[in-house]
C-alpha atoms as a PDB file:
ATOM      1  CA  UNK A   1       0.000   0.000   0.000  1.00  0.00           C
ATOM      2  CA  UNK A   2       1.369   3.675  -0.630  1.00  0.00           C
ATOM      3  CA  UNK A   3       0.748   5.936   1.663  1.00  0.00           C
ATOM      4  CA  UNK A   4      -1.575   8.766   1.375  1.00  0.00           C
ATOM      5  CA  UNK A   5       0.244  12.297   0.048  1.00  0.00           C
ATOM      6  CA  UNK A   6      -1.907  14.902   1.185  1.00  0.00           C
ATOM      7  CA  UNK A   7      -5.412  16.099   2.247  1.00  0.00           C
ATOM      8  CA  UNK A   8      -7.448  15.700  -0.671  1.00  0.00           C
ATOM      9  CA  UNK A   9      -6.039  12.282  -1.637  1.00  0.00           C
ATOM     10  CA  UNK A  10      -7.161  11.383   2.526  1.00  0.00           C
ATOM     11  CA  UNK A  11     -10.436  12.777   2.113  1.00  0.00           C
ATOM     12  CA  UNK A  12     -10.935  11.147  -1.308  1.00  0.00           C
ATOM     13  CA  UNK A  13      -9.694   7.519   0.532  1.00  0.00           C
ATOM     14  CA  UNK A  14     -11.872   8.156   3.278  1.00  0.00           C
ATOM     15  CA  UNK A  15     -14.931   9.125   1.612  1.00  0.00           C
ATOM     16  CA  UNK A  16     -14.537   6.184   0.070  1.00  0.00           C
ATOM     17  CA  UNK A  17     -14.787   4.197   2.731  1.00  0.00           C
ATOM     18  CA  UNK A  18     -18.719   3.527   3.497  1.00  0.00           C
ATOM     19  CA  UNK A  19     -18.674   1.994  -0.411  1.00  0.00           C
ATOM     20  CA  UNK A  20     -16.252  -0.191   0.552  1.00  0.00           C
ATOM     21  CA  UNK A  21     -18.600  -1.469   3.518  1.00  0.00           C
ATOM     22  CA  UNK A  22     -21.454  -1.594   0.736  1.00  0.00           C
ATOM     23  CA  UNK A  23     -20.145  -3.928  -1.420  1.00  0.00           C
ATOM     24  CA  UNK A  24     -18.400  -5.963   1.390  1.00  0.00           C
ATOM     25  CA  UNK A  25     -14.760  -5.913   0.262  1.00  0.00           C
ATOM     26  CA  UNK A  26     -13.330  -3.338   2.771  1.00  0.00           C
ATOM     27  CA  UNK A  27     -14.322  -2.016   6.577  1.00  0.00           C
ATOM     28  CA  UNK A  28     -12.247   1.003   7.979  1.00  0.00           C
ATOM     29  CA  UNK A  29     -12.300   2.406  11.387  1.00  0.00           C
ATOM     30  CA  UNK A  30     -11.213   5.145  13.516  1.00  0.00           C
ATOM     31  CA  UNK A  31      -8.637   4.927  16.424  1.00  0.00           C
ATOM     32  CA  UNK A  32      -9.703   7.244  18.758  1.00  0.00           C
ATOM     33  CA  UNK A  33      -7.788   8.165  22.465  1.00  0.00           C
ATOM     34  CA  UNK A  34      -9.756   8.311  25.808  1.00  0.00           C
ATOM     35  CA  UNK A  35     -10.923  12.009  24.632  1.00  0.00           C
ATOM     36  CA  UNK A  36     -12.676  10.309  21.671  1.00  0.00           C
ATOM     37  CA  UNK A  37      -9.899  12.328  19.578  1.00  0.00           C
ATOM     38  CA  UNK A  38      -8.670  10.608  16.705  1.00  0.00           C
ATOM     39  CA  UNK A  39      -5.057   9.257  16.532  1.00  0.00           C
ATOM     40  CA  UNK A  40      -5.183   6.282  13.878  1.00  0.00           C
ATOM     41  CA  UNK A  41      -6.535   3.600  11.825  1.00  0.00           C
ATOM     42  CA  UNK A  42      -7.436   0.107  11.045  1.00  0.00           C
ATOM     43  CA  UNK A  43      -9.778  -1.896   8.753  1.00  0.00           C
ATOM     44  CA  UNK A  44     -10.346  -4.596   6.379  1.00  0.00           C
ATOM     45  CA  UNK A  45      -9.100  -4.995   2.732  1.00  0.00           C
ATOM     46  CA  UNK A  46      -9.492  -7.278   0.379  1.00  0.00           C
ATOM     47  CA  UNK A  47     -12.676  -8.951   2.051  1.00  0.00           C
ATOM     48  CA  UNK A  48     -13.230 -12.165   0.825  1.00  0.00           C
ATOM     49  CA  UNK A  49     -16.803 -13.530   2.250  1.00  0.00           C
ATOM     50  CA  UNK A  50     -16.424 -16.854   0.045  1.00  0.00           C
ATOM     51  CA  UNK A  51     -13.040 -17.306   1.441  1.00  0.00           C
ATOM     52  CA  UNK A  52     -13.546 -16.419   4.346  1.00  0.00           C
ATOM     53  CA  UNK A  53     -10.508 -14.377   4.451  1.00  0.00           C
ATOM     54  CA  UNK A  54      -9.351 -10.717   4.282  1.00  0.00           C
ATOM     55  CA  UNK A  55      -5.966  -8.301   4.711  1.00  0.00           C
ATOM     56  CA  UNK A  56      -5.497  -6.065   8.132  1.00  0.00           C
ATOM     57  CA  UNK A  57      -4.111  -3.036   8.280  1.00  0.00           C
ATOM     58  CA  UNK A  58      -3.564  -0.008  10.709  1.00  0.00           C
ATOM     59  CA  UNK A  59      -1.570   2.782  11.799  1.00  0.00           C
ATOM     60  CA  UNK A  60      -1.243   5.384  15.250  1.00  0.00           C
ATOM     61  CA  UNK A  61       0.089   8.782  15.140  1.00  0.00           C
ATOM     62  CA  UNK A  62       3.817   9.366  16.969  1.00  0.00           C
ATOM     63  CA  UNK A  63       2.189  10.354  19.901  1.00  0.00           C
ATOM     64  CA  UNK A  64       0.171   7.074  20.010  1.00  0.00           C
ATOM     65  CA  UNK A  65       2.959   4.978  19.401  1.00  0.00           C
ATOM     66  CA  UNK A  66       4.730   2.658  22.122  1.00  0.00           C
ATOM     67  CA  UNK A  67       1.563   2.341  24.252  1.00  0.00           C
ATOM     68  CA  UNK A  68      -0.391  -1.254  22.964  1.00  0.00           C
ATOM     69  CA  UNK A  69      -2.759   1.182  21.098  1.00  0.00           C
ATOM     70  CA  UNK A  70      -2.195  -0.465  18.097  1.00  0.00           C
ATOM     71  CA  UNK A  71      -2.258  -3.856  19.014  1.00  0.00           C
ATOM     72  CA  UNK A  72      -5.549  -3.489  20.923  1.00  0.00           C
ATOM     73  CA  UNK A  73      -7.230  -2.037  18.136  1.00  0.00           C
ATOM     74  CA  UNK A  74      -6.063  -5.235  15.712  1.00  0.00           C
ATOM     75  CA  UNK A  75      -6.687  -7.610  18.155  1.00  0.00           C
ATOM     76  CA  UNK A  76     -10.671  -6.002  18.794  1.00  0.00           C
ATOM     77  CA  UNK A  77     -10.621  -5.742  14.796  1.00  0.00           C
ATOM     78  CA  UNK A  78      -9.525  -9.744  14.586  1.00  0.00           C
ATOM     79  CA  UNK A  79     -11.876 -10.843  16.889  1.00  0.00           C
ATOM     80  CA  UNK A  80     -15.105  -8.611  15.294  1.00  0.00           C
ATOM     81  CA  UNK A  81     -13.571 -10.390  12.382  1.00  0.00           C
ATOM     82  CA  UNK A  82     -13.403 -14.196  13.249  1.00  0.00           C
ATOM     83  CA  UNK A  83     -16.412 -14.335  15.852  1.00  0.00           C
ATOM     84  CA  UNK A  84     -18.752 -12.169  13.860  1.00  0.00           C
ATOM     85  CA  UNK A  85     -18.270 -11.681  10.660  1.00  0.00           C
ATOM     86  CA  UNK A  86     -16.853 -15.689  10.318  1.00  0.00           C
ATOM     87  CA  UNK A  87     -13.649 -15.210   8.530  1.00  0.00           C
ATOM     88  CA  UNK A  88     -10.876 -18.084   9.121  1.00  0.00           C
ATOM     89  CA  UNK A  89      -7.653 -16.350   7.506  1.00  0.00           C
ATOM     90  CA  UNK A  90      -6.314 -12.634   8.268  1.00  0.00           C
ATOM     91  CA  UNK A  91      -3.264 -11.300   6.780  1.00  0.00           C
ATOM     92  CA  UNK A  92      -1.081  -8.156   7.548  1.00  0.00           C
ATOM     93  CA  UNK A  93       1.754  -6.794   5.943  1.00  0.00           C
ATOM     94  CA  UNK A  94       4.396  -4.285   7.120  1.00  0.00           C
ATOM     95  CA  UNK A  95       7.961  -2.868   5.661  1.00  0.00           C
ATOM     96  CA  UNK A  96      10.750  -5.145   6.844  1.00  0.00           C
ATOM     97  CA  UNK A  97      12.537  -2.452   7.582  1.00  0.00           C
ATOM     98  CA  UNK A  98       9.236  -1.030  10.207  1.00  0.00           C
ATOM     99  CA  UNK A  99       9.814  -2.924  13.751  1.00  0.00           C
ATOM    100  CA  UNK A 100       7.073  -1.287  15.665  1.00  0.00           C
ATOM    101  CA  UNK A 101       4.811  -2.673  12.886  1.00  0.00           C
ATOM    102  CA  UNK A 102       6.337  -6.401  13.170  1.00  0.00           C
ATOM    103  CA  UNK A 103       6.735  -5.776  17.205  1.00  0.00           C
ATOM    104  CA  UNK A 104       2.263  -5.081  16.849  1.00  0.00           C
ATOM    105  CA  UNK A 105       1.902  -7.872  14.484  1.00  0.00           C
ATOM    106  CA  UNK A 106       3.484 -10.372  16.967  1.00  0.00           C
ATOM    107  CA  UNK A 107       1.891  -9.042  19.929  1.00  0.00           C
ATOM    108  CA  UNK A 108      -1.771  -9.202  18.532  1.00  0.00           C
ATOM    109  CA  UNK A 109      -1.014 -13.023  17.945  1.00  0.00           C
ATOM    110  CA  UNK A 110      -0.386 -12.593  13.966  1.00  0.00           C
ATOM    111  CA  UNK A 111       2.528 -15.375  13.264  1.00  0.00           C
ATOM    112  CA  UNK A 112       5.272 -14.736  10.724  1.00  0.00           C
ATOM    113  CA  UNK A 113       4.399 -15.996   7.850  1.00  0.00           C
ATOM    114  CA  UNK A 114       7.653 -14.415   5.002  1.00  0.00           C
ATOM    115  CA  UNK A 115       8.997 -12.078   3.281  1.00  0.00           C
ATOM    116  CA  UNK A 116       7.369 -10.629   0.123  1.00  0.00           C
ATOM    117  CA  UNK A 117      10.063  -8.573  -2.358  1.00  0.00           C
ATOM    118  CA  UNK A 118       8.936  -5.316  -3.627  1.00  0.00           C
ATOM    119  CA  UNK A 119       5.413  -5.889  -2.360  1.00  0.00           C
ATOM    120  CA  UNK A 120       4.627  -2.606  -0.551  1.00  0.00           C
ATOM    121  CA  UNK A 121       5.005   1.190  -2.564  1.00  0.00           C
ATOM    122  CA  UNK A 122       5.586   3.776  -0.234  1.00  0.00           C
ATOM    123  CA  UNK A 123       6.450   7.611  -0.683  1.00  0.00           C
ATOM    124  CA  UNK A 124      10.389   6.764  -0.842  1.00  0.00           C
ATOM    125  CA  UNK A 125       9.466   3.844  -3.421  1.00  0.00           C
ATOM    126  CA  UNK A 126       8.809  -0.185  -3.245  1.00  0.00           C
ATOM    127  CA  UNK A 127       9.652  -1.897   0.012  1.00  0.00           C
ATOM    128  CA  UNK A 128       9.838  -5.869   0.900  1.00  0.00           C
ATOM    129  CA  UNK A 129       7.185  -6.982   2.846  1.00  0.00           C
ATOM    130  CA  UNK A 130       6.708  -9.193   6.213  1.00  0.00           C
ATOM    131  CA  UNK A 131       3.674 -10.826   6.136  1.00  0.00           C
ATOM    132  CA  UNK A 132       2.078 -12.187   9.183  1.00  0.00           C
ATOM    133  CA  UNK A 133      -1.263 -13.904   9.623  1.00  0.00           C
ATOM    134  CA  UNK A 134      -3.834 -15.385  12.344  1.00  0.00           C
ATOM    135  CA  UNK A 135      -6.447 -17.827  11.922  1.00  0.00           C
ATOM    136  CA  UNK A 136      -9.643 -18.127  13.465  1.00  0.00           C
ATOM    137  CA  UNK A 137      -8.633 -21.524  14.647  1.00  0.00           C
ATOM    138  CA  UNK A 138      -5.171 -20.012  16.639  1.00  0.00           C
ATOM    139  CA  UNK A 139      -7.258 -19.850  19.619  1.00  0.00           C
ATOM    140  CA  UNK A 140      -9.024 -16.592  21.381  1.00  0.00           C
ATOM    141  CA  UNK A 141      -7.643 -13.273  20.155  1.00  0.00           C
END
């Protein structure tokens, strides 16, 4: 995924969002601190209902980071996934070269799963991927 350049290209991605939910293939949510303020992001891409499978991503602001926030919100997003919605596979994939992001992966129970060449484009151009994954049948999230 490449990250977002500006306002209008944010605003664009996240007025896209309640399609998304529409047509089933993506869910997005708001990270929001104690103050209901908001200070990040996670959802669903690449829903698969037939497979029962989708990707997981997210991200905190500096000032969130270091403090579980981020692996609370995947692990509430994993469970909503598995229990409710039914899905048996969810995927997540970070920059090798982002540790925080592996550190959240492994915390909210998502096992290392490889490493994907070239798989991510970012502002400062294509990055290899970790991918990490939990299934439904890992045990309680």
């Amino acid at each position: 995924m490449r990250r977002l350049d500006d306002l209008d290209e944010a605003g664009a991605w996240i007025a896209d969002w309640p399609g998304r939910w529409t047509s089933e293939t993506g869910a997005s949510w708001a990270i929001v601190d104690d103050r209901d303020e908001p200070i990040g992001q996670t959802g669903l891409r690449n829903i698969s209902l037939f497979e029962a499978h989708a990707a997981l991503s997210y991200w905190v602001l500096p000032t969130a980071r270091g403090q579980g926030t981020a692996a609370r919100a995947v692990q509430s997003v994993a469970r909503w996934s598995f229990e409710t919605v039914g899905l048996h596979r969810l995927s997540l994939q970070h920059s090798t070269g982002n540790v925080a992001s592996c550190r959240v992966a492994t915390t909210a129970g998502f096992t290392f799963e490889g490493t994907q060449r070239d798989s991510m484009l970012h502002a400062d151009g294509w990055h290899d991927g970790h991918v990490h994954a939990r299934l439904r049948t890992d045990g309680a999230v």
